[in-house]
C-alpha atoms as a PDB file:
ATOM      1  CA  UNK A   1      74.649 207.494 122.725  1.00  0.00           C
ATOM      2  CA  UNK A   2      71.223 209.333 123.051  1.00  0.00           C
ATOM      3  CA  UNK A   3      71.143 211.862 125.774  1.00  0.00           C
ATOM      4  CA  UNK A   4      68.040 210.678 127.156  1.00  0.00           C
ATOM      5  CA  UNK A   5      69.561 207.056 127.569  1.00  0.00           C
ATOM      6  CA  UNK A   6      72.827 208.501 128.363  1.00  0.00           C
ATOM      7  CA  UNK A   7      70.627 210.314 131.315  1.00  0.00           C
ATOM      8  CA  UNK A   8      69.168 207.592 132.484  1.00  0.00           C
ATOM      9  CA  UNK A   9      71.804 205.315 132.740  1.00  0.00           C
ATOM     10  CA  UNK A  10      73.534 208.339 135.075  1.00  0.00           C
ATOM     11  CA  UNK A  11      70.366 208.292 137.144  1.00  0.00           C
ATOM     12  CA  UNK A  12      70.394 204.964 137.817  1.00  0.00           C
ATOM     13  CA  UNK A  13      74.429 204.933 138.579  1.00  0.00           C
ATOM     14  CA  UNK A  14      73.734 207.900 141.108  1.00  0.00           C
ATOM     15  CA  UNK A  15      71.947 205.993 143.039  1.00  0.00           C
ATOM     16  CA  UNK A  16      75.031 203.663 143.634  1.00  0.00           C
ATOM     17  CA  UNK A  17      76.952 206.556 144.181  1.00  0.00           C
ATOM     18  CA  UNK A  18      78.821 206.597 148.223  1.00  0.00           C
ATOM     19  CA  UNK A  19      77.251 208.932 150.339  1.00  0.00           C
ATOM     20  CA  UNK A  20      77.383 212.466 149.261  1.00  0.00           C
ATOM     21  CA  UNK A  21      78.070 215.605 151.098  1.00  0.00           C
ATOM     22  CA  UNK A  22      74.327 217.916 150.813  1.00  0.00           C
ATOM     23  CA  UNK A  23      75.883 220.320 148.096  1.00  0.00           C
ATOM     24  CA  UNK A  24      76.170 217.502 145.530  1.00  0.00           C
ATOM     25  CA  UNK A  25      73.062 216.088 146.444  1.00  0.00           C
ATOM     26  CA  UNK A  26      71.759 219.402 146.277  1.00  0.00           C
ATOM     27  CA  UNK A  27      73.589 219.391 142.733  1.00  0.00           C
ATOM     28  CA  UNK A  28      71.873 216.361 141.397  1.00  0.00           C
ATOM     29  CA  UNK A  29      68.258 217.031 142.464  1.00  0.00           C
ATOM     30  CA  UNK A  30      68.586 220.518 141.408  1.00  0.00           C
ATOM     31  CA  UNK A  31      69.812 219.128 137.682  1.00  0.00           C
ATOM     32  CA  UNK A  32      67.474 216.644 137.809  1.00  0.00           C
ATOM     33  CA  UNK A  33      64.184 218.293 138.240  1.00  0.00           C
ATOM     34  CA  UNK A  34      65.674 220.740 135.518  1.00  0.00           C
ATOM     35  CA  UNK A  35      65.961 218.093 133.325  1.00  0.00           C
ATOM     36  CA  UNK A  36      62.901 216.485 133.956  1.00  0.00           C
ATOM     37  CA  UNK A  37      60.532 219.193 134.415  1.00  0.00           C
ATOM     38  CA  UNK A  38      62.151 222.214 133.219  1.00  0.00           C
ATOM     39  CA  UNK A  39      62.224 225.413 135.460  1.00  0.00           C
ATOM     40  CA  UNK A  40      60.432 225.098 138.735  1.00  0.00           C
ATOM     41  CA  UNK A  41      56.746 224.987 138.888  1.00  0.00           C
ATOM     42  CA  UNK A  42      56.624 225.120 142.292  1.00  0.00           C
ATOM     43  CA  UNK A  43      55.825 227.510 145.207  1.00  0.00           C
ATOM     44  CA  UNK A  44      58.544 228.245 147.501  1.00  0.00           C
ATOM     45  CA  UNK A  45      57.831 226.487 150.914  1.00  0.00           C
ATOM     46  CA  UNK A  46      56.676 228.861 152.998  1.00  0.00           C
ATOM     47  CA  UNK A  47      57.604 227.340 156.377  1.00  0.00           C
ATOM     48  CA  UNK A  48      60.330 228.776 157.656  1.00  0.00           C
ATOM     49  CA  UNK A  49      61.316 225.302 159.259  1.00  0.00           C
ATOM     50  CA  UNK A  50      61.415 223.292 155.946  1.00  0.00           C
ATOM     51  CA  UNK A  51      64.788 224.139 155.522  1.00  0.00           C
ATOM     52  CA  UNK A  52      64.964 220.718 153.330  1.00  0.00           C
ATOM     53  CA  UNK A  53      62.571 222.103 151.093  1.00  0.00           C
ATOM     54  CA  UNK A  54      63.188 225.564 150.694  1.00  0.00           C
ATOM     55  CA  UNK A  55      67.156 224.573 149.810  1.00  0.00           C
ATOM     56  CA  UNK A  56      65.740 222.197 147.455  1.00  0.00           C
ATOM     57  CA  UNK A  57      63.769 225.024 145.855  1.00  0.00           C
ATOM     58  CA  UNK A  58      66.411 226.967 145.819  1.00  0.00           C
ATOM     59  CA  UNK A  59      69.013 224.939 143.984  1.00  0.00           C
ATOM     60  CA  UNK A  60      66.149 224.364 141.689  1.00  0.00           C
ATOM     61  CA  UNK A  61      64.689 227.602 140.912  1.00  0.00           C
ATOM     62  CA  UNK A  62      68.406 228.838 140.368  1.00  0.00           C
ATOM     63  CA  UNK A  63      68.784 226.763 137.230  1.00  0.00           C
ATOM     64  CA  UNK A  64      65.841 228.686 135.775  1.00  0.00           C
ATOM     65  CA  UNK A  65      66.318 229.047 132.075  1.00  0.00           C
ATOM     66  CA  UNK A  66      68.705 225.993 131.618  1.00  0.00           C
ATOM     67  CA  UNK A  67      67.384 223.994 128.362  1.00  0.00           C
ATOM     68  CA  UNK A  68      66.384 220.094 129.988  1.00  0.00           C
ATOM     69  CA  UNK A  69      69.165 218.859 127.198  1.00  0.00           C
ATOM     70  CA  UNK A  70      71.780 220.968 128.781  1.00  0.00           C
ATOM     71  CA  UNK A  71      70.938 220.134 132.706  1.00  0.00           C
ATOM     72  CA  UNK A  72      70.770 216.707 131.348  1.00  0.00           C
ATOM     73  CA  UNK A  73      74.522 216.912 129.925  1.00  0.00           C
ATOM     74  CA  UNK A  74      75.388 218.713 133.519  1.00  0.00           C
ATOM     75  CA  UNK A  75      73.795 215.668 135.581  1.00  0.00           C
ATOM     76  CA  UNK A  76      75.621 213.158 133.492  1.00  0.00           C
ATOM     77  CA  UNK A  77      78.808 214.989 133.881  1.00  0.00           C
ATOM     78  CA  UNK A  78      78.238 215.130 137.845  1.00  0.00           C
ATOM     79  CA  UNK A  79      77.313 211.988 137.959  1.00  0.00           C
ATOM     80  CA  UNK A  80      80.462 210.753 136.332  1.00  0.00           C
ATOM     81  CA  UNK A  81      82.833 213.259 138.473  1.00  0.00           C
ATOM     82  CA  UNK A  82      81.451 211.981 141.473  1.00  0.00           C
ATOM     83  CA  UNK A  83      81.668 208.436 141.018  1.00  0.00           C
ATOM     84  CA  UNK A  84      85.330 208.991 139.633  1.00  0.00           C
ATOM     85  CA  UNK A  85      84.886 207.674 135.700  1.00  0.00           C
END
C-alpha cells in the first residue's frame, strides 16, 4: 500500500482511537505536523501560560530533520500500537 494512503487511513483510525493519555497525543500531533508540513515553521508561543501550545511546539520542533515519509511510517506505526492491531 502507498504510504500516503497508508497515512491517511491511520489518520482517520486515530480519530476512533479511546482516549489517550497527553504523551501519545502529544506523539501523534507531533508526527503529524512532521509529516504534513515538515519541520516546524512556527514561532514558539511566547506566553508563558500557553502551556498547550508551547508543548505542542515542542514535541514538534523536536522531530526537526525527520524526512515527512519517515514521520509518516512513525504515525502509522503509533497509530496501530495504540489501537492494539
Amino acid at each position: 500500500m502507498d504510504i500516503k494512503v497508508e497515512f491517511e487511513e491511520a489518520v482517520k483510525q486515530s480519530r476512533l482511537l479511546p482516549a489517550q493519555s497527553n504523551e501519545n497525543l502529544l506523539k501523534l500531533y507531533g508526527l503529524f505536523k512532521q509529516a504534513t508540513e515538515g519541520d516546524v515553521n512556527i514561532e514558539k508561543p511566547t506566553n508563558f501560560f500557553d502551556l498547550a501550545g508551547i508543548a505542542k511546539y515542542n514535541t514538534w520542533s523536536d522531530l526537526k530533520g525527520m524526512s515527512t515519509d519517515e514521520a509518516k511510517q512513525k504515525y502509522i506505526a503509533l497509530v496501530k500500537d495504540l489501537s492494539g492491531k
